[in-house]
N, C-alpha and C. Protein backbone atom coordinates (compact mmCIF):
# COMPACT_ATOMS: atom_id res chain seq x y z
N UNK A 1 -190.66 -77.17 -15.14
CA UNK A 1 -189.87 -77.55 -16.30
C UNK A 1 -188.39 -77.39 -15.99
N UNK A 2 -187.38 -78.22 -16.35
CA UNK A 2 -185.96 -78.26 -16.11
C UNK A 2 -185.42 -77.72 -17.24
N UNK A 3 -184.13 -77.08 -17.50
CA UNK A 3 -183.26 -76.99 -18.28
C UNK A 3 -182.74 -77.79 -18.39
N UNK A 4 -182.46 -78.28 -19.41
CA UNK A 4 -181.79 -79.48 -20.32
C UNK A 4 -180.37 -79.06 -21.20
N UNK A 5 -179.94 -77.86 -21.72
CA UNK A 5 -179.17 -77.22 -21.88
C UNK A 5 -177.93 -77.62 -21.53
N UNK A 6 -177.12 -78.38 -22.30
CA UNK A 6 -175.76 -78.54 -22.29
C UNK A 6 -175.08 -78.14 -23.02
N UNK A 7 -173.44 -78.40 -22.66
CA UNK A 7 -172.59 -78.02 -23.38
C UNK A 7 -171.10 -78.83 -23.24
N UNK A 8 -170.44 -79.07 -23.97
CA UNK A 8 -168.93 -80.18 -23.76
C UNK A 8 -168.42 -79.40 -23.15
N UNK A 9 -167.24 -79.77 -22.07
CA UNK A 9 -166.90 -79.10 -20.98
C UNK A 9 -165.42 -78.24 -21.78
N UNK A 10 -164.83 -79.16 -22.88
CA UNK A 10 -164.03 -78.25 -23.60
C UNK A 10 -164.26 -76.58 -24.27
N UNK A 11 -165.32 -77.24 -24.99
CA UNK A 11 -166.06 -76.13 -25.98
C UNK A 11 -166.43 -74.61 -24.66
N UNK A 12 -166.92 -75.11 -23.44
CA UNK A 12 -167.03 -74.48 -22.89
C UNK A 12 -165.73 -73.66 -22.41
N UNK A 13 -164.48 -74.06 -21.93
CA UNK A 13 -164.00 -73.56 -21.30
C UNK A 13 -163.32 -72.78 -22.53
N UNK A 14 -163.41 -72.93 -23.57
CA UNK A 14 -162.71 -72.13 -25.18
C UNK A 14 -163.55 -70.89 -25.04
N UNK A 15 -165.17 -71.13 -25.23
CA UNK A 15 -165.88 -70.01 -25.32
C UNK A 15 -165.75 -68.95 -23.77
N UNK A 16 -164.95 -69.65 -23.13
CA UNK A 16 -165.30 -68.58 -21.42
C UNK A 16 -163.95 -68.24 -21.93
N UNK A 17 -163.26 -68.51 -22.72
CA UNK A 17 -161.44 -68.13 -23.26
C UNK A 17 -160.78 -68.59 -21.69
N UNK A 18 -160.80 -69.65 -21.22
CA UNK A 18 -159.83 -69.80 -20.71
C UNK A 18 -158.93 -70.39 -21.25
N UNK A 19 -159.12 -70.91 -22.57
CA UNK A 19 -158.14 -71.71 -23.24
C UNK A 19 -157.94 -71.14 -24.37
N UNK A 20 -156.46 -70.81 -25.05
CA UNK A 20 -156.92 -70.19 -26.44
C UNK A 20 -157.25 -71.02 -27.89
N UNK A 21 -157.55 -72.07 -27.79
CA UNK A 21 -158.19 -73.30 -28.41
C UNK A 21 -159.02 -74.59 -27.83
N UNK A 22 -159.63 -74.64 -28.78
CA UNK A 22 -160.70 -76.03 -27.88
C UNK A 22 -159.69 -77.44 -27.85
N UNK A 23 -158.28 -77.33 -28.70
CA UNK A 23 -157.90 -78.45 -28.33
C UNK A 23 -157.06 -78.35 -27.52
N UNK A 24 -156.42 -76.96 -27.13
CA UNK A 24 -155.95 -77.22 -26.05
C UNK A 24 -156.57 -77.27 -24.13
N UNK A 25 -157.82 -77.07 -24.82
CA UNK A 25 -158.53 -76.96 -23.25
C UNK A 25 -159.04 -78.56 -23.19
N UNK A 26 -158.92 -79.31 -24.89
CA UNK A 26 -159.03 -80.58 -24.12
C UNK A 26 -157.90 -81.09 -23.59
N UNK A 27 -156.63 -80.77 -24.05
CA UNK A 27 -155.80 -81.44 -23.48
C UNK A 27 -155.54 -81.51 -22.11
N UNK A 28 -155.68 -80.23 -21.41
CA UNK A 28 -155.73 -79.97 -20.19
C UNK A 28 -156.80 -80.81 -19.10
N UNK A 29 -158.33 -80.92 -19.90
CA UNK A 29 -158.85 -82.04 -19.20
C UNK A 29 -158.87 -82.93 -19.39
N UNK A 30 -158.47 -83.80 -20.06
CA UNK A 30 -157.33 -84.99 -20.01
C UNK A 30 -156.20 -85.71 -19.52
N UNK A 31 -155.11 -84.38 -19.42
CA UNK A 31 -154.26 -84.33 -18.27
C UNK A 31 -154.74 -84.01 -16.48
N UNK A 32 -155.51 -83.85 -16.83
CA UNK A 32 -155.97 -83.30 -15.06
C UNK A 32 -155.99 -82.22 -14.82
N UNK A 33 -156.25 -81.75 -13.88
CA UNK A 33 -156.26 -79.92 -13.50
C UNK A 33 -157.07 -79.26 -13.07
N UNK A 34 -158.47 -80.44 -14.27
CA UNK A 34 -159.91 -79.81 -14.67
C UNK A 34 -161.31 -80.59 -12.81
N UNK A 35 -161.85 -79.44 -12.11
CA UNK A 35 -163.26 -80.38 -11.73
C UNK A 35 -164.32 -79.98 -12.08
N UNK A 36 -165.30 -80.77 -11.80
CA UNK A 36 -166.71 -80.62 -12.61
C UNK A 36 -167.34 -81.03 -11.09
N UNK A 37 -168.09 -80.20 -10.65
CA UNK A 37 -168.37 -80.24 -9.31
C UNK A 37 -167.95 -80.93 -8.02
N UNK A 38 -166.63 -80.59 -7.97
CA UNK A 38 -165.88 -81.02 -6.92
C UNK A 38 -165.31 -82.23 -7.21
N UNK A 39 -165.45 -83.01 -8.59
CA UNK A 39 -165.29 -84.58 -8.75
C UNK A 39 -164.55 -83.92 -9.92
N UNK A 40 -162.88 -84.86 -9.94
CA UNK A 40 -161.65 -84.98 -10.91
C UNK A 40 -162.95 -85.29 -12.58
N UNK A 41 -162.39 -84.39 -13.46
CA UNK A 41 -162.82 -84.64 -14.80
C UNK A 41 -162.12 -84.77 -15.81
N UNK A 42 -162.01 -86.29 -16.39
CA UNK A 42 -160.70 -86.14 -17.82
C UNK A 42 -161.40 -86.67 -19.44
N UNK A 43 -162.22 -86.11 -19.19
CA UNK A 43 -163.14 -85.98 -20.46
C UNK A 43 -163.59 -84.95 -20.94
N UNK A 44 -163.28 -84.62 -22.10
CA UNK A 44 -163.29 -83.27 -22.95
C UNK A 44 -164.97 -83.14 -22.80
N UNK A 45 -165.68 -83.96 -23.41
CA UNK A 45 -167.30 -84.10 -23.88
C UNK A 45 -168.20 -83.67 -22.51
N UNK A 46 -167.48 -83.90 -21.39
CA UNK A 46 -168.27 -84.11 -20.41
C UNK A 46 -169.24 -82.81 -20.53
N UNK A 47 -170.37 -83.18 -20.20
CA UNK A 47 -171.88 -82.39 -20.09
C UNK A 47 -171.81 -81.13 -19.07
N UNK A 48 -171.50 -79.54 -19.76
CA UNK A 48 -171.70 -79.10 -18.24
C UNK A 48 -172.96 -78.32 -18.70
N UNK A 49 -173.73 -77.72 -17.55
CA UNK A 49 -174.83 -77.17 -17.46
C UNK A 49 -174.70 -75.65 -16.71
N UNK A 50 -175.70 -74.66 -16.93
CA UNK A 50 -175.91 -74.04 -15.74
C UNK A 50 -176.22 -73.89 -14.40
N UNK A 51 -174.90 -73.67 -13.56
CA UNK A 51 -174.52 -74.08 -12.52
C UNK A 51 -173.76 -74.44 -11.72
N UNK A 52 -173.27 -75.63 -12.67
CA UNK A 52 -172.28 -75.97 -12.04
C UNK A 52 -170.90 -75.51 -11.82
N UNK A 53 -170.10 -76.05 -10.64
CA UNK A 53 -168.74 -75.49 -10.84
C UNK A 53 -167.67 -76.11 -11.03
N UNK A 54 -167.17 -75.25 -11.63
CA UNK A 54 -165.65 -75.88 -12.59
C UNK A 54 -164.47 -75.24 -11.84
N UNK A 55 -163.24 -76.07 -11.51
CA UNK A 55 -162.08 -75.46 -10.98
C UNK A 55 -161.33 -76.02 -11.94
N UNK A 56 -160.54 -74.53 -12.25
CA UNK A 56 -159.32 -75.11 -13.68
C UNK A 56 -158.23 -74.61 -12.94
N UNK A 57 -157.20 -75.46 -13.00
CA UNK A 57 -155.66 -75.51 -12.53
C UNK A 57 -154.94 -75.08 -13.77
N UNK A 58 -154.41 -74.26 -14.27
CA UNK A 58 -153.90 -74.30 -15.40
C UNK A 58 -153.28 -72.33 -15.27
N UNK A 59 -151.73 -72.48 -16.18
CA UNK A 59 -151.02 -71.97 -16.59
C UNK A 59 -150.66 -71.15 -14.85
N UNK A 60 -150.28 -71.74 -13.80
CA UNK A 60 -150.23 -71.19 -12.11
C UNK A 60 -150.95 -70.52 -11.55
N UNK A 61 -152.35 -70.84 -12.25
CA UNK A 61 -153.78 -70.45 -10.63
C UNK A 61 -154.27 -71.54 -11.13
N UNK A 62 -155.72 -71.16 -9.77
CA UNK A 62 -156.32 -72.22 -10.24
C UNK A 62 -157.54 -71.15 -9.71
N UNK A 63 -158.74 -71.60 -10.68
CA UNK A 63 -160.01 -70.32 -10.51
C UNK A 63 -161.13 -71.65 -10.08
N UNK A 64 -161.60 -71.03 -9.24
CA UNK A 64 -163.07 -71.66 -8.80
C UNK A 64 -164.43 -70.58 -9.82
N UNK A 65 -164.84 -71.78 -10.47
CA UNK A 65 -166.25 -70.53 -11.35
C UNK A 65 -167.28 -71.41 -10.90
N UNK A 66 -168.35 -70.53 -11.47
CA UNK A 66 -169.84 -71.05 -11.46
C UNK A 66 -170.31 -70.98 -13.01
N UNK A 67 -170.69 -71.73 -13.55
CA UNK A 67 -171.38 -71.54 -14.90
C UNK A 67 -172.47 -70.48 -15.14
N UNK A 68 -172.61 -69.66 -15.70
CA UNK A 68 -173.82 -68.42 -15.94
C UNK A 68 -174.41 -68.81 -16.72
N UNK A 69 -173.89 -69.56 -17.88
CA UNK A 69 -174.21 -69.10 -19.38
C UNK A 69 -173.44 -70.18 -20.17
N UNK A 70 -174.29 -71.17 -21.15
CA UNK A 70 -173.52 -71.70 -21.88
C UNK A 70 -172.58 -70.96 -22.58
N UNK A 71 -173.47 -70.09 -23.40
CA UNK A 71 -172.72 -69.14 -25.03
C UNK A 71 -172.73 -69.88 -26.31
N UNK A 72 -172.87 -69.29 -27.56
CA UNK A 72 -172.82 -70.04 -28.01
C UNK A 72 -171.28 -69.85 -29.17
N UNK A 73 -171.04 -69.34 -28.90
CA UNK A 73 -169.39 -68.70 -30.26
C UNK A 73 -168.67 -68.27 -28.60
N UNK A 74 -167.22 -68.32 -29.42
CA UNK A 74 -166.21 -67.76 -28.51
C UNK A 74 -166.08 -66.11 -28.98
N UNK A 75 -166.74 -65.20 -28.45
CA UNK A 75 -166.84 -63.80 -28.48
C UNK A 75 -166.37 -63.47 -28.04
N UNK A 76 -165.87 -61.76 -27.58
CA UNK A 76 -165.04 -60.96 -26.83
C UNK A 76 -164.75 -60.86 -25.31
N UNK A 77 -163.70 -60.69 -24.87
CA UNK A 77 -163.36 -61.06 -23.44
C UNK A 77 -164.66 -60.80 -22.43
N UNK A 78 -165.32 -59.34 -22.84
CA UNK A 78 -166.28 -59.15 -22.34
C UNK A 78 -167.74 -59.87 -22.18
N UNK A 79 -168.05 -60.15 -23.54
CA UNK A 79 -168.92 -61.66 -23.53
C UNK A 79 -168.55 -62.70 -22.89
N UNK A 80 -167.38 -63.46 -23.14
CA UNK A 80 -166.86 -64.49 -22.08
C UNK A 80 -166.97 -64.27 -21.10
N UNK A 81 -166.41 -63.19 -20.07
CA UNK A 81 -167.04 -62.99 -18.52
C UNK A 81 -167.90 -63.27 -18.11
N UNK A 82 -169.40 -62.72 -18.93
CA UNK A 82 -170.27 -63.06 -18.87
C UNK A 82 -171.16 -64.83 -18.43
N UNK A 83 -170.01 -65.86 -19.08
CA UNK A 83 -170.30 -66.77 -19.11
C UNK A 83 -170.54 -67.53 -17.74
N UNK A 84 -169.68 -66.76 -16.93
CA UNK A 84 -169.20 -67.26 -15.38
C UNK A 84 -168.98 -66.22 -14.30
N UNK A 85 -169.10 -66.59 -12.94
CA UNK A 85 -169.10 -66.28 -12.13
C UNK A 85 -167.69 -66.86 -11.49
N UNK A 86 -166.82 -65.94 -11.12
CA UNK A 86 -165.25 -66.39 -10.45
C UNK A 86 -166.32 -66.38 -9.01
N UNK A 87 -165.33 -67.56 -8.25
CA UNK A 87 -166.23 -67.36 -7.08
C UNK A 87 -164.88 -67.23 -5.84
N UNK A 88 -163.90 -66.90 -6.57
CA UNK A 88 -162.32 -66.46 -5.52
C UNK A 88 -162.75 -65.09 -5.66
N UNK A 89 -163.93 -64.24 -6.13
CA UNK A 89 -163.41 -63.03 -6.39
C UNK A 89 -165.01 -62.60 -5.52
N UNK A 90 -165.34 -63.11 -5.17
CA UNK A 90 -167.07 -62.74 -4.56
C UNK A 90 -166.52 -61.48 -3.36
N UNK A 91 -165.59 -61.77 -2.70
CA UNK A 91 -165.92 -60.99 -1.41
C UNK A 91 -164.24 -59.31 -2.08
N UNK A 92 -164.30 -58.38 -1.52
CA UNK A 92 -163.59 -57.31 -1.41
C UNK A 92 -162.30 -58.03 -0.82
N UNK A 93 -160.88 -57.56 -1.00
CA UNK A 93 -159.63 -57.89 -0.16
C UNK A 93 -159.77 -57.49 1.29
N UNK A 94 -160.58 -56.88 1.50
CA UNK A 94 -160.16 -55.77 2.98
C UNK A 94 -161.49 -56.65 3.70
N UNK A 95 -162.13 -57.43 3.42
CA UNK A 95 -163.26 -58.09 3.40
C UNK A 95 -163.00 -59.60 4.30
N UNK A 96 -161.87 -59.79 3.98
CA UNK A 96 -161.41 -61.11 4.82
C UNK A 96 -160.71 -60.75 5.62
């Protein structure tokens, strides 16, 4: 059986709080910034799932994640973490 489980790629990146509104995290993928598995994304709606990865360019970084967790409300920083996996942060500094 597959997971079927989606979520708009805005709504998502509000509930992981990388944005402090869903309209401004659409604006951002609209303007560019935003990928949805390695492929440019400028559609708010776009479908993401568990799994995939999202690189957001925005406010001077840019974070490589993995999806964990749809969510379903934008909850506390600590819940949001939850949502994702940073994948710039996998290995220790002293490590590279």
């Amino acid at each position: 059986m597959t997971d079927t489980a989606e979520l708009r790629l805005d709504k998502w990146l509000f509930f992981a709080r990388l944005f402090k509104s869903r309209g401004a995290a659409a604006e951002r993928v609209e303007g560019g910034g935003i990928r949805l598995n390695g492929q440019p994304c400028r559609k708010p709606g776009k479908a993401v799932r568990v799994g995939d990865e999202i690189v957001v360019s925005a406010f001077g970084r840019v974070r490589a994640l993995r999806v964990l967790a749809l969510g379903t409300r934008r909850g506390p920083a600590s819940e949001a973490q939850g949502l994702y996996q940073d994948l710039g942060e996998d290995q220790p500094e002293d490590a590279i």
